[in-house]
C-alpha atoms as a PDB file:
ATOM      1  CA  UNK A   1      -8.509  -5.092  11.679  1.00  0.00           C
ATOM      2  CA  UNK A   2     -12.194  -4.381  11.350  1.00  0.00           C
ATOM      3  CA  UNK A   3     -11.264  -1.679   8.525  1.00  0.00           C
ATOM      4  CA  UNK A   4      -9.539  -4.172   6.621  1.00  0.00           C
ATOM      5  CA  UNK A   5     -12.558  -6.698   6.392  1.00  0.00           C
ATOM      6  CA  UNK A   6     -15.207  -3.638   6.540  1.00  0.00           C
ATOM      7  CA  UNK A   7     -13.011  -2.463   3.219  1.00  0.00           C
ATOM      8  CA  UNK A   8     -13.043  -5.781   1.698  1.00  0.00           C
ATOM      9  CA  UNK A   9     -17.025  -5.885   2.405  1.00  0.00           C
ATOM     10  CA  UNK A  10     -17.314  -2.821   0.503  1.00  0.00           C
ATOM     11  CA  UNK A  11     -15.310  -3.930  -2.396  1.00  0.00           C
ATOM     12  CA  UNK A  12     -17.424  -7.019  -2.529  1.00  0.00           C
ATOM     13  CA  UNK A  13     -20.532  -5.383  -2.649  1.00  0.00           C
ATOM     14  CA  UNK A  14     -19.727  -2.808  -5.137  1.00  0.00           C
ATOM     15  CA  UNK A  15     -18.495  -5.867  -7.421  1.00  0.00           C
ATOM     16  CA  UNK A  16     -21.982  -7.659  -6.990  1.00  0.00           C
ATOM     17  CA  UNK A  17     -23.520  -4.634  -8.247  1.00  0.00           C
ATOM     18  CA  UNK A  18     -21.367  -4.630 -11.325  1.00  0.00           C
ATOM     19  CA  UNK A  19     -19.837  -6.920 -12.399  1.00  0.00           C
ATOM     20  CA  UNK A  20     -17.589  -6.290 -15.179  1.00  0.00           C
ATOM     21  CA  UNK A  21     -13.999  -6.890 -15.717  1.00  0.00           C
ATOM     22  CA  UNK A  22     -12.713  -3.741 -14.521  1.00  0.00           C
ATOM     23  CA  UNK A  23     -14.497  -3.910 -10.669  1.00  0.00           C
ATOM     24  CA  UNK A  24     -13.372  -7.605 -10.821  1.00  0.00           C
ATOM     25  CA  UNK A  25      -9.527  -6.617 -11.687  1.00  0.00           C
ATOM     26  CA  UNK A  26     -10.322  -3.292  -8.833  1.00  0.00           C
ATOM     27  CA  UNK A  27     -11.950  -5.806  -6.270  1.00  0.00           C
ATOM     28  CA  UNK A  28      -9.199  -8.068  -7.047  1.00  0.00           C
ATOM     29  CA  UNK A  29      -6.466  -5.361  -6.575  1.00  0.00           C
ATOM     30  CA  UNK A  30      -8.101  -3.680  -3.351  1.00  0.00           C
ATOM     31  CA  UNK A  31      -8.104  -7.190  -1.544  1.00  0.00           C
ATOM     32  CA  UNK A  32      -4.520  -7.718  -2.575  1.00  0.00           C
ATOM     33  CA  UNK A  33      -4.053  -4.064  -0.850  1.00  0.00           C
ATOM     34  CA  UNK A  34      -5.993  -5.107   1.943  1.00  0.00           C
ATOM     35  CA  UNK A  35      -4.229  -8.531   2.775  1.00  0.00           C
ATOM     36  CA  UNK A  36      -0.483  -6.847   2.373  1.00  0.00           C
ATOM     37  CA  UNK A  37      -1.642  -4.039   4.869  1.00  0.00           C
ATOM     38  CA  UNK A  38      -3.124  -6.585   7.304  1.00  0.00           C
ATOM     39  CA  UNK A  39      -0.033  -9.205   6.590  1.00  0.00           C
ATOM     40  CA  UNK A  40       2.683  -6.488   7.279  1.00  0.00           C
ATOM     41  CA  UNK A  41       1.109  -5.026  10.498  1.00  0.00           C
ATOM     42  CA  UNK A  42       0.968  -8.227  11.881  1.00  0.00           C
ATOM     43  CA  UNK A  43       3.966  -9.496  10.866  1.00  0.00           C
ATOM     44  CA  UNK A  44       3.415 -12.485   8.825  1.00  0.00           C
ATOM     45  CA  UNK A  45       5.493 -11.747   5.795  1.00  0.00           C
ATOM     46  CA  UNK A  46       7.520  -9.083   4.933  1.00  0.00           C
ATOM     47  CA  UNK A  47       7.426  -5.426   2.668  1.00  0.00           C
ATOM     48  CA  UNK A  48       8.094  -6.586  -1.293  1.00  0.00           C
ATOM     49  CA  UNK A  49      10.639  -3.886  -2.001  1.00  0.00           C
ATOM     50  CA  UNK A  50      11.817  -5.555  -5.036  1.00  0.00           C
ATOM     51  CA  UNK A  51       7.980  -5.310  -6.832  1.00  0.00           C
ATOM     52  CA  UNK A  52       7.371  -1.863  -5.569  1.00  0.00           C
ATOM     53  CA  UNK A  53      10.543  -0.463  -6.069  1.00  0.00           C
ATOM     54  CA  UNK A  54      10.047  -2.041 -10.038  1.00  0.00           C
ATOM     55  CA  UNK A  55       6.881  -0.130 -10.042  1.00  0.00           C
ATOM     56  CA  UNK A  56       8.245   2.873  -9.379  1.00  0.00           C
ATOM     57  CA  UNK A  57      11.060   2.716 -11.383  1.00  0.00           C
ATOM     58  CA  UNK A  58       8.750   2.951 -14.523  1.00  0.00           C
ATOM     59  CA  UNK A  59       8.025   6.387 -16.473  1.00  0.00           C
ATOM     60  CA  UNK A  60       4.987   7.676 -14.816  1.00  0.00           C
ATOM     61  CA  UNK A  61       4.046  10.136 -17.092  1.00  0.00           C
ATOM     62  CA  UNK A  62       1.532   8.876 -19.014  1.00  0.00           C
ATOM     63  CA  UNK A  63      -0.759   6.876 -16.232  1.00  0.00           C
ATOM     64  CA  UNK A  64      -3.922   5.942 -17.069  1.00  0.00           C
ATOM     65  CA  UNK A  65      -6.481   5.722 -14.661  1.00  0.00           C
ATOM     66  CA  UNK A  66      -6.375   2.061 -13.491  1.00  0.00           C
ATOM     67  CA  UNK A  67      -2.604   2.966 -12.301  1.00  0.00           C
ATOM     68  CA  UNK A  68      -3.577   6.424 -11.351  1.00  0.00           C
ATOM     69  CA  UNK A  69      -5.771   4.158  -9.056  1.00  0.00           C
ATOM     70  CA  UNK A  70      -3.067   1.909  -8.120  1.00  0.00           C
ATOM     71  CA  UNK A  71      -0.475   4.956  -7.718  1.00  0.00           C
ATOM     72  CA  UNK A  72      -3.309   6.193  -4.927  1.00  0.00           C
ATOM     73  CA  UNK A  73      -2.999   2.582  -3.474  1.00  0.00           C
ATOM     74  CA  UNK A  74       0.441   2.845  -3.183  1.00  0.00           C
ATOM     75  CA  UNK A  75       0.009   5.981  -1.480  1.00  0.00           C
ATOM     76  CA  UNK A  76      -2.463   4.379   0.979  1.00  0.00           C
ATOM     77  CA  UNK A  77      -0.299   1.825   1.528  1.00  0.00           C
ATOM     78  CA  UNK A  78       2.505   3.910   2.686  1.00  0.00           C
ATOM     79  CA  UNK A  79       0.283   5.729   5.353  1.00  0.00           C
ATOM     80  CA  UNK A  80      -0.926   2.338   6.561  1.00  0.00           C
ATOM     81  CA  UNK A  81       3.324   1.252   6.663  1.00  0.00           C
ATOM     82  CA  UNK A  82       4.058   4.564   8.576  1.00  0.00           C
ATOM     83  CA  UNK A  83       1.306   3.881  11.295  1.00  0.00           C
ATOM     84  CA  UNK A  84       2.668   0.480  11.595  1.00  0.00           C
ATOM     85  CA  UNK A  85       6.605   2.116  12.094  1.00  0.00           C
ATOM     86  CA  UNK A  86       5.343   4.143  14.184  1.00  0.00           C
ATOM     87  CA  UNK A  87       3.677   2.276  16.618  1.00  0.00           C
ATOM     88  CA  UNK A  88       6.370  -0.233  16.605  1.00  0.00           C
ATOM     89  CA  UNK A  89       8.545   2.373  17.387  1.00  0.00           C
ATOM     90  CA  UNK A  90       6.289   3.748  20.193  1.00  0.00           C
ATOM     91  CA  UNK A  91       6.695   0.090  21.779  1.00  0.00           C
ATOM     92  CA  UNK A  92      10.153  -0.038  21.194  1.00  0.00           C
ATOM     93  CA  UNK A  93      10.287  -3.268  19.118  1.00  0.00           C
ATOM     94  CA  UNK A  94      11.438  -1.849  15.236  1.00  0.00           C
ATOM     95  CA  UNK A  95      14.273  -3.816  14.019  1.00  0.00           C
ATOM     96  CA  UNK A  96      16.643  -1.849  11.872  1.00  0.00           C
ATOM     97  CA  UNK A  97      16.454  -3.861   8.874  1.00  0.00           C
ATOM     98  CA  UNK A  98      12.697  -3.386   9.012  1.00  0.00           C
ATOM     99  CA  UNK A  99      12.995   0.321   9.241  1.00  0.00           C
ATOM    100  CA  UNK A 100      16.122   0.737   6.734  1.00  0.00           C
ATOM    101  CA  UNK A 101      13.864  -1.130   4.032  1.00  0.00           C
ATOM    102  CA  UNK A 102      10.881   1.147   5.130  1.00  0.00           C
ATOM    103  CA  UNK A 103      13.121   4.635   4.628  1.00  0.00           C
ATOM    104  CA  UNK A 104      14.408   3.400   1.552  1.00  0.00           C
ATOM    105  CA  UNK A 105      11.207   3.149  -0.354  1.00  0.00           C
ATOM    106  CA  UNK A 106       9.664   6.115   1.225  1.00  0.00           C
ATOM    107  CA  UNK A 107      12.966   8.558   0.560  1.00  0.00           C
ATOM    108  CA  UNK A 108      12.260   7.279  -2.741  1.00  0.00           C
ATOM    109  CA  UNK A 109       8.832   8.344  -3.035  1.00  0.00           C
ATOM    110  CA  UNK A 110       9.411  11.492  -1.648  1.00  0.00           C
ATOM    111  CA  UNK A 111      12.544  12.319  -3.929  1.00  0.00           C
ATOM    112  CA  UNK A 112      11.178  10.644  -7.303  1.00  0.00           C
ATOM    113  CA  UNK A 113       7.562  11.518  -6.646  1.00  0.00           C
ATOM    114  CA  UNK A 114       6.909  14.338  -3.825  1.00  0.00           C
ATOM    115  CA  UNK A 115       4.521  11.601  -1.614  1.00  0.00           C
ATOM    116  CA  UNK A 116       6.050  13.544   1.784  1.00  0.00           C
ATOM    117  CA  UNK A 117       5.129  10.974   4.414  1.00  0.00           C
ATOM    118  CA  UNK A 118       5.146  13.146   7.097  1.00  0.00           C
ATOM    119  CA  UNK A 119       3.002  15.692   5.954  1.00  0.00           C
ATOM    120  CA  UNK A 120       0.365  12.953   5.150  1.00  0.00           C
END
């Protein structure tokens, strides 16, 4: 949890220094990020599969670099979900639906766009 707000800290200093629209929209973004990784690992709402999986439904070939960025975040995301799986599994207390929705997305990303999970 102290990542999450030490993250957030980061992202609000780097904004102070520059203030522009593009760290505001990034800032903006990265506590979005932040809030859904903190929300899901403690359980107060659940994984949007419907917005992601729209996301990644959409031609990817010609990113620039604010969705490179949010492609990355995505990515982060993911490793974040997996610890979260996996220490839910550890304690024995993953619900199937949970973990069906979770496999979905990530056979998706691995088939559509080679993010392996695992080897992360």
């Amino acid at each position: 949890m102290n990542k999450i707000f030490t993250f957030l800290l980061l992202l609000l200093l780097l904004c102070g220094c520059n203030s522009n629209g593009i760290n505001d929209k990034l800032f903006k973004e990265g506590e979005k990020y932040a809030n859904q990784i903190y929300q899901i690992k403690y359980g107060i709402i659940d994984l949007d599969n419907k917005g992601l999986e729209k996301y990644l439904n959409q031609d990817k070939t010609n990113l620039n670099n604010k969705e490179k960025q949010y492609v990355k975040l995505i990515g982060d995301f993911f490793i974040q979900w997996t610890i979260y799986i996996a220490d839910k599994q550890a304690d024995g207390k993953l619900d199937k639906e949970t973990e069906d929705k979770f496999m979905k997305i990530a056979n998706k990303l691995k088939n559509e766009y080679g993010v392996n999970l695992k080897e992360r």
